[in-house]
Protein backbone atom coordinates (compact mmCIF):
# COMPACT_ATOMS: atom_id res chain seq x y z
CA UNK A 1 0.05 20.99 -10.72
CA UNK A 2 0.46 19.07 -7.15
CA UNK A 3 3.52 18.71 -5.70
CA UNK A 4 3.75 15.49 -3.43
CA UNK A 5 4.57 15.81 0.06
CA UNK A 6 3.25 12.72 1.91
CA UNK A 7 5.07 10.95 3.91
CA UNK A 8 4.95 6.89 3.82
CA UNK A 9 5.57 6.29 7.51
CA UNK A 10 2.33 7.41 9.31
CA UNK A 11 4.17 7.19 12.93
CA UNK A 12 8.01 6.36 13.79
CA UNK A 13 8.78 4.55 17.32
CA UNK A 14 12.35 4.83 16.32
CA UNK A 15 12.27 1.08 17.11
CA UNK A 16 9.42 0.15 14.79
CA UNK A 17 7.70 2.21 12.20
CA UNK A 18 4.12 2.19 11.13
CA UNK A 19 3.75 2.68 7.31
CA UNK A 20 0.79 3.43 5.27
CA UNK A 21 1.59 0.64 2.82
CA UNK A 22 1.15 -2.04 6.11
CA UNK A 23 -2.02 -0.19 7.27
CA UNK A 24 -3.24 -0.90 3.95
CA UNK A 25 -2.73 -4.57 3.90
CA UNK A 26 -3.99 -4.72 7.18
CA UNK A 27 -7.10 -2.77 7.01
CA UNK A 28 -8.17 -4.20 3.27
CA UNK A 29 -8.22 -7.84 4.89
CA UNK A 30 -10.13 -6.98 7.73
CA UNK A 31 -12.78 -5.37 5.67
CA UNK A 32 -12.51 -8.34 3.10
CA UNK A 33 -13.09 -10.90 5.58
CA UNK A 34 -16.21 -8.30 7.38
CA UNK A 35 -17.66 -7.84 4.13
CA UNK A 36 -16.91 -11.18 2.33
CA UNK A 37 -18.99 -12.89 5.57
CA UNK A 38 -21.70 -10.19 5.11
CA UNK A 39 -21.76 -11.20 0.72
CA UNK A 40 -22.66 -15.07 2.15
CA UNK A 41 -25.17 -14.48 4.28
CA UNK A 42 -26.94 -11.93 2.02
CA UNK A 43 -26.55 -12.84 -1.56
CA UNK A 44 -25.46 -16.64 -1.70
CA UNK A 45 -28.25 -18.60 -1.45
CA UNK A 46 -27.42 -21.82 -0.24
CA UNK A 47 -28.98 -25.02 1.88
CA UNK A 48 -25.89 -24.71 3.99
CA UNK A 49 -24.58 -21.21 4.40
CA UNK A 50 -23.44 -21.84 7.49
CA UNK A 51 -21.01 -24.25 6.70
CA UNK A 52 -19.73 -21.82 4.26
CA UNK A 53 -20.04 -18.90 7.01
CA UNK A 54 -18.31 -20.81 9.50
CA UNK A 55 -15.44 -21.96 6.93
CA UNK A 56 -14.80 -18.41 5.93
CA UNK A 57 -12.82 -17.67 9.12
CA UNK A 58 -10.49 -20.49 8.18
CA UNK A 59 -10.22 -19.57 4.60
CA UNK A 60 -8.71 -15.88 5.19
CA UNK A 61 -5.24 -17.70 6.72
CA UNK A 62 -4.80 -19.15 3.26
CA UNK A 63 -5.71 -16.45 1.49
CA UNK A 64 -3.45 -14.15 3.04
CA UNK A 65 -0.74 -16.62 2.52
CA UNK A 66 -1.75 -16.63 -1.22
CA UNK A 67 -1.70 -13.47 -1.70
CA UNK A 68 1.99 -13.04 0.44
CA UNK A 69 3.24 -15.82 -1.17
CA UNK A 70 2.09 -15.60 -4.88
CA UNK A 71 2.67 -11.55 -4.65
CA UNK A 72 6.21 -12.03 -3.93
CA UNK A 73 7.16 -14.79 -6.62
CA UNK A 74 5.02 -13.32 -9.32
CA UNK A 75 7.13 -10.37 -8.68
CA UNK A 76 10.50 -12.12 -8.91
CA UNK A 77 9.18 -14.83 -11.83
CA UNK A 78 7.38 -11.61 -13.56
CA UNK A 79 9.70 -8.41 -12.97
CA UNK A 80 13.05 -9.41 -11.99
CA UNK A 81 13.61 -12.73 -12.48
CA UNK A 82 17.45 -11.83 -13.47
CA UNK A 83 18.57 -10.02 -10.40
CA UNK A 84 16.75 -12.75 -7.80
CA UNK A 85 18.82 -15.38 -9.82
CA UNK A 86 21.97 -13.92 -8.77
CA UNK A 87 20.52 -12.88 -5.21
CA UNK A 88 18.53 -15.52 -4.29
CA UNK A 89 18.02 -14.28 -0.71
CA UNK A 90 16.59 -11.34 -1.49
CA UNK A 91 13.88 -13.31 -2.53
CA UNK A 92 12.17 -13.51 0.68
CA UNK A 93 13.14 -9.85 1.69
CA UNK A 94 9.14 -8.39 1.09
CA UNK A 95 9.88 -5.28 3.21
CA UNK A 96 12.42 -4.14 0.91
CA UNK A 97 9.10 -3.80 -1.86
CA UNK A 98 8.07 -5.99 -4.92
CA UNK A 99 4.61 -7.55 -5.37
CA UNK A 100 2.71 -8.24 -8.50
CA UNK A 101 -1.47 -8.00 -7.96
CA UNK A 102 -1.45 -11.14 -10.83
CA UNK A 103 1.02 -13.01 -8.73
CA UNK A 104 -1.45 -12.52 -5.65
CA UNK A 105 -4.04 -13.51 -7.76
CA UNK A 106 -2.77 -16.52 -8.81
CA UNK A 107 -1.71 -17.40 -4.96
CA UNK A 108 -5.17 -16.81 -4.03
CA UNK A 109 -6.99 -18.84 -6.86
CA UNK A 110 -4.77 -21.53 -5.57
CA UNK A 111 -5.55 -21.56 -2.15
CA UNK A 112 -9.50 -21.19 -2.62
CA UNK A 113 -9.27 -24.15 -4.53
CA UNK A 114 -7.17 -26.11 -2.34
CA UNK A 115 -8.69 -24.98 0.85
CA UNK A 116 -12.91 -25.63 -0.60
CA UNK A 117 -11.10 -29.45 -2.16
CA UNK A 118 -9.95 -30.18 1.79
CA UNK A 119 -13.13 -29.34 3.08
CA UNK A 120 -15.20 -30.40 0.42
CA UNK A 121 -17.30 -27.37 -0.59
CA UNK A 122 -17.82 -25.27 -3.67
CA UNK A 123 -14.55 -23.36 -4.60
CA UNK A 124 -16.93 -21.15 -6.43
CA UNK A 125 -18.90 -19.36 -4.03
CA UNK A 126 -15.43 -18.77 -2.32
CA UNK A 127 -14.18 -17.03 -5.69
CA UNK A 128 -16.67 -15.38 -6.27
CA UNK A 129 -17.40 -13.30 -2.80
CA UNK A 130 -13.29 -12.73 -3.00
CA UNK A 131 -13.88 -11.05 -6.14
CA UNK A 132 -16.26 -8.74 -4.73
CA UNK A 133 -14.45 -7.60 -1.97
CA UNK A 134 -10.44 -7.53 -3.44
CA UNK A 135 -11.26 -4.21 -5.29
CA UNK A 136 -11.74 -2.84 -1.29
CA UNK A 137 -7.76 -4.38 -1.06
CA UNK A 138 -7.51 -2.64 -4.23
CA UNK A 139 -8.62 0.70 -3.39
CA UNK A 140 -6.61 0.99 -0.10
CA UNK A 141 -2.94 -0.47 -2.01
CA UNK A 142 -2.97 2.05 -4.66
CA UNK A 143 -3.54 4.47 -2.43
CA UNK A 144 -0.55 3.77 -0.29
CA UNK A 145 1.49 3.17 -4.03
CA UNK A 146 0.72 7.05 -4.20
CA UNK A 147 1.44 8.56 -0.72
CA UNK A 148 4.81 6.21 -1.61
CA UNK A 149 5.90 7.52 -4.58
CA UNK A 150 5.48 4.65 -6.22
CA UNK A 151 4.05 3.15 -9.44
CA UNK A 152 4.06 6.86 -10.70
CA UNK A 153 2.81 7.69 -14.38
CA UNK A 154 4.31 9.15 -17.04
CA UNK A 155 5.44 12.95 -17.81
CA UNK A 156 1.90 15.15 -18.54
CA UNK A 157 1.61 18.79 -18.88
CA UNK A 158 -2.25 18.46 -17.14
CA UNK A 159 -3.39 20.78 -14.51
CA UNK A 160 -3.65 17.52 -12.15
CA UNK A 161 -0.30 16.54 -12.61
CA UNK A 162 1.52 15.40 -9.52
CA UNK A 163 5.46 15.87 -9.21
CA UNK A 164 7.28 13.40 -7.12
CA UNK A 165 10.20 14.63 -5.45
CA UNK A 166 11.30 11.44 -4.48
CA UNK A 167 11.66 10.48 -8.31
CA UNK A 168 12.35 13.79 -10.27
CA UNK A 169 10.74 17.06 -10.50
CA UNK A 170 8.63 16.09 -13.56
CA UNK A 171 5.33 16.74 -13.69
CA UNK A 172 3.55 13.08 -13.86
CA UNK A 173 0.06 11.16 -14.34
CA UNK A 174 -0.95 10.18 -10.84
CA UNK A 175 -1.72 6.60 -12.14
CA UNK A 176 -2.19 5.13 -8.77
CA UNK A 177 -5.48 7.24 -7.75
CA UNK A 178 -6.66 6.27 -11.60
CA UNK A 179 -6.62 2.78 -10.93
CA UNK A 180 -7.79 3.17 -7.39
CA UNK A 181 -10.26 4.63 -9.19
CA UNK A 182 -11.06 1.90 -11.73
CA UNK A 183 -9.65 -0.87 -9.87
CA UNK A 184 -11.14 -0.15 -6.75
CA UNK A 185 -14.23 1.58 -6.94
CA UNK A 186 -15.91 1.25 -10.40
CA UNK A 187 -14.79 -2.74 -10.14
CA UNK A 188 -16.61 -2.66 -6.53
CA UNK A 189 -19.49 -1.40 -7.03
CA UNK A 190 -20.35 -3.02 -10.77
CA UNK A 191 -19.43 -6.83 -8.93
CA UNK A 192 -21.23 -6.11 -5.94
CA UNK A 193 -24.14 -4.85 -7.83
CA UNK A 194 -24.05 -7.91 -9.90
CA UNK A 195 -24.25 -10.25 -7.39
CA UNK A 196 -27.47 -9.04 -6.03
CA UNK A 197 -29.47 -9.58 -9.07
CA UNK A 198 -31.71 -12.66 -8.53
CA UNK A 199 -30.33 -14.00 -11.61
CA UNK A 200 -26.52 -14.54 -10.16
CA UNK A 201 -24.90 -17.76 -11.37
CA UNK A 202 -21.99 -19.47 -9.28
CA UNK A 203 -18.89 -17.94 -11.24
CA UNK A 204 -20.18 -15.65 -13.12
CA UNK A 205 -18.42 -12.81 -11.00
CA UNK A 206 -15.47 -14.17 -11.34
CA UNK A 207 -15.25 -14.11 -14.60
CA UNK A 208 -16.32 -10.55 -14.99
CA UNK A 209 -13.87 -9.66 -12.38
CA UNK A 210 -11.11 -11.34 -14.54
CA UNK A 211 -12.47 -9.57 -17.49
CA UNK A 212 -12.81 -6.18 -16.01
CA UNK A 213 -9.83 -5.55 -13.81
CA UNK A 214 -8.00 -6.51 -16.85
CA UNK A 215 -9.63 -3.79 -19.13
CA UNK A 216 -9.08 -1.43 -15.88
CA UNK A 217 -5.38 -1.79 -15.49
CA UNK A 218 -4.49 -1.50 -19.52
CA UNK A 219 -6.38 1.41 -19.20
CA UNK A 220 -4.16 2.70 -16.57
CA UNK A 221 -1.16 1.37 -17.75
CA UNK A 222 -1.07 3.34 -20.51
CA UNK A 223 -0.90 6.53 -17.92
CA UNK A 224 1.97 4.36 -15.94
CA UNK A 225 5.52 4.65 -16.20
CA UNK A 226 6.99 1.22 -17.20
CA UNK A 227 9.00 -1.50 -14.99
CA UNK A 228 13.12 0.25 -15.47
CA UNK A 229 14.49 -3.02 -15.44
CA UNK A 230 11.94 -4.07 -18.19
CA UNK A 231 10.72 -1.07 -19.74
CA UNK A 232 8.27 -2.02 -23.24
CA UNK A 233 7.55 -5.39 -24.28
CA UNK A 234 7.55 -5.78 -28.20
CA UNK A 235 8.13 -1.81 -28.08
CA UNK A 236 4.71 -0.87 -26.67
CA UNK A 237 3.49 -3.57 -24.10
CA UNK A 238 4.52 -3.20 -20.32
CA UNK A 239 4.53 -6.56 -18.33
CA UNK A 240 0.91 -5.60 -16.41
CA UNK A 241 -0.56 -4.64 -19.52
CA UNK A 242 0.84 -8.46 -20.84
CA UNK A 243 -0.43 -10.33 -18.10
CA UNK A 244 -3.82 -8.69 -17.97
CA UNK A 245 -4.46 -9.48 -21.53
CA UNK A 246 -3.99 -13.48 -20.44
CA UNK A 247 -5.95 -12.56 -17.57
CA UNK A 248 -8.94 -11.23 -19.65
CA UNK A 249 -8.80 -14.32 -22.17
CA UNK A 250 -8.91 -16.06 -18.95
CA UNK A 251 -12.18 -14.41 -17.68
CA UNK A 252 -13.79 -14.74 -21.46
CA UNK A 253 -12.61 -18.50 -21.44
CA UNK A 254 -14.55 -19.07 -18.08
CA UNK A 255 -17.59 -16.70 -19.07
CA UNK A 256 -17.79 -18.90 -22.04
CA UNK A 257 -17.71 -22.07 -20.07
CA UNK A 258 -20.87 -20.85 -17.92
CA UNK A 259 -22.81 -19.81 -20.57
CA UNK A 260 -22.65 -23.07 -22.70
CA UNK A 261 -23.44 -24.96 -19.43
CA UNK A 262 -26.05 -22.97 -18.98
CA UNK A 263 -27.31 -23.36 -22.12
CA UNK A 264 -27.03 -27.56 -22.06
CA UNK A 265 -28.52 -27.64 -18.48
């Protein structure tokens, strides 16, 4: 078994401290937006690319306010919805932790849609090359959820168990690097792969992405220690294994909806 000794803060100024968790953030968007530009003018085939190049720029300021903004209150609507009640301040307090990936997700669907309605071009292409490159954002977050201590799995007796110190001295599933595993690298390169094929249809990644990540994080839920201030829904669920089954009816709803157009084209 591994014990963990990593420390979150990568370099302390004593004035200002630079965490892994920020470095993260900071390095998945930067490679999102690289990439994302790089998915366009390779894969997307479009009349006017470069409308959709040059509008790409714009569209990472509202996507990174989706995902700040969605992340928090699907956190405090989804996890704690109690305790923000009776502290309502706390509510915008995001150093202090709490974000929800489905919250995020729903932040960012929303301002896709609103930002490609404003400037009147296809939310779709948008979703999908987002799609493609959030498993990179992915990857990089669960990795800093493990060097945290955070999001830890539940007691195992395997030879790759990891013991937190921070949380107890029981040996426990390393859940993060399983889904940075599923989540971020088997989700990458299956989307990306799919979205080379000649045969790509606008939203069809999208809906796979749905679909997948969904089956991805039940899997690894069921490795993760529950929410303490939720614990099991209906004695068995946890709240991300919940909202990823709405999110994968979702994805099947949309899959569904390009197929049948498809077929009545």
């Amino acid at each position: 078994m591994i014990v963990h000794n990593f420390d979150p803060v990568l370099i302390d100024f004593s004035v200002f401290e630079i965490r892994w968790y920020s470095l993260a953030y900071i390095f998945g968007i930067l490679s999102g937006w690289f990439y994302g530009k790089s998915i366009i003018k390779k894969n997307i085939l479009l009349e006017n690319k470069k409308l959709y190049l040059d509008n790409f720029d714009d569209l990472v300021g509202y996507i990174i306010i989706g995902v700040i903004v969605g992340g928090r209150l699907g956190y405090v609507i989804f996890y704690d919805p109690k305790f923000y009640f009776y502290n309502f301040s706390e509510t915008v307090k995001i150093w202090n932790g709490g974000m929800s990936f489905h919250g995020g997700l729903v932040g960012v669907i929303i301002a896709i849609y609103l930002f490609s309605n404003f400037k009147n071009l296809n939310y779709k292409i948008y979703f999908d090359t987002i799609c493609c490159v959030a498993p990179i954002g992915l990857f990089l977050g669960r990795i800093a959820n493990f060097i945290n201590s955070e999001l830890y799995g539940v007691p195992t007796e395997k030879f790759w168990g990891v013991i937190f110190p921070k949380v107890d001295n029981i040996s426990r599933h390393p859940s993060q690097i399983y889904e940075a595993f599923l989540e971020g690298l088997v989700l990458f390169v299956i989307l990306n792969f799919l979205i080379a094929k000649k045969s790509y249809r606008q939203g069809f990644i999208s809906s796979i992405f749905l679909i997948l990540y969904g089956i991805f994080r039940i899997t690894s839920e069921y490795f993760r220690e529950p929410d303490q201030n939720i614990g099991y829904i209906f004695g068995y669920l946890s709240m991300g294994t919940l909202l990823s089954i709405i999110m994968i009816l979702f994805g099947i709803l949309l899959l569904s909806k390009i197929n049948f157009n498809e077929k009545n084209r």
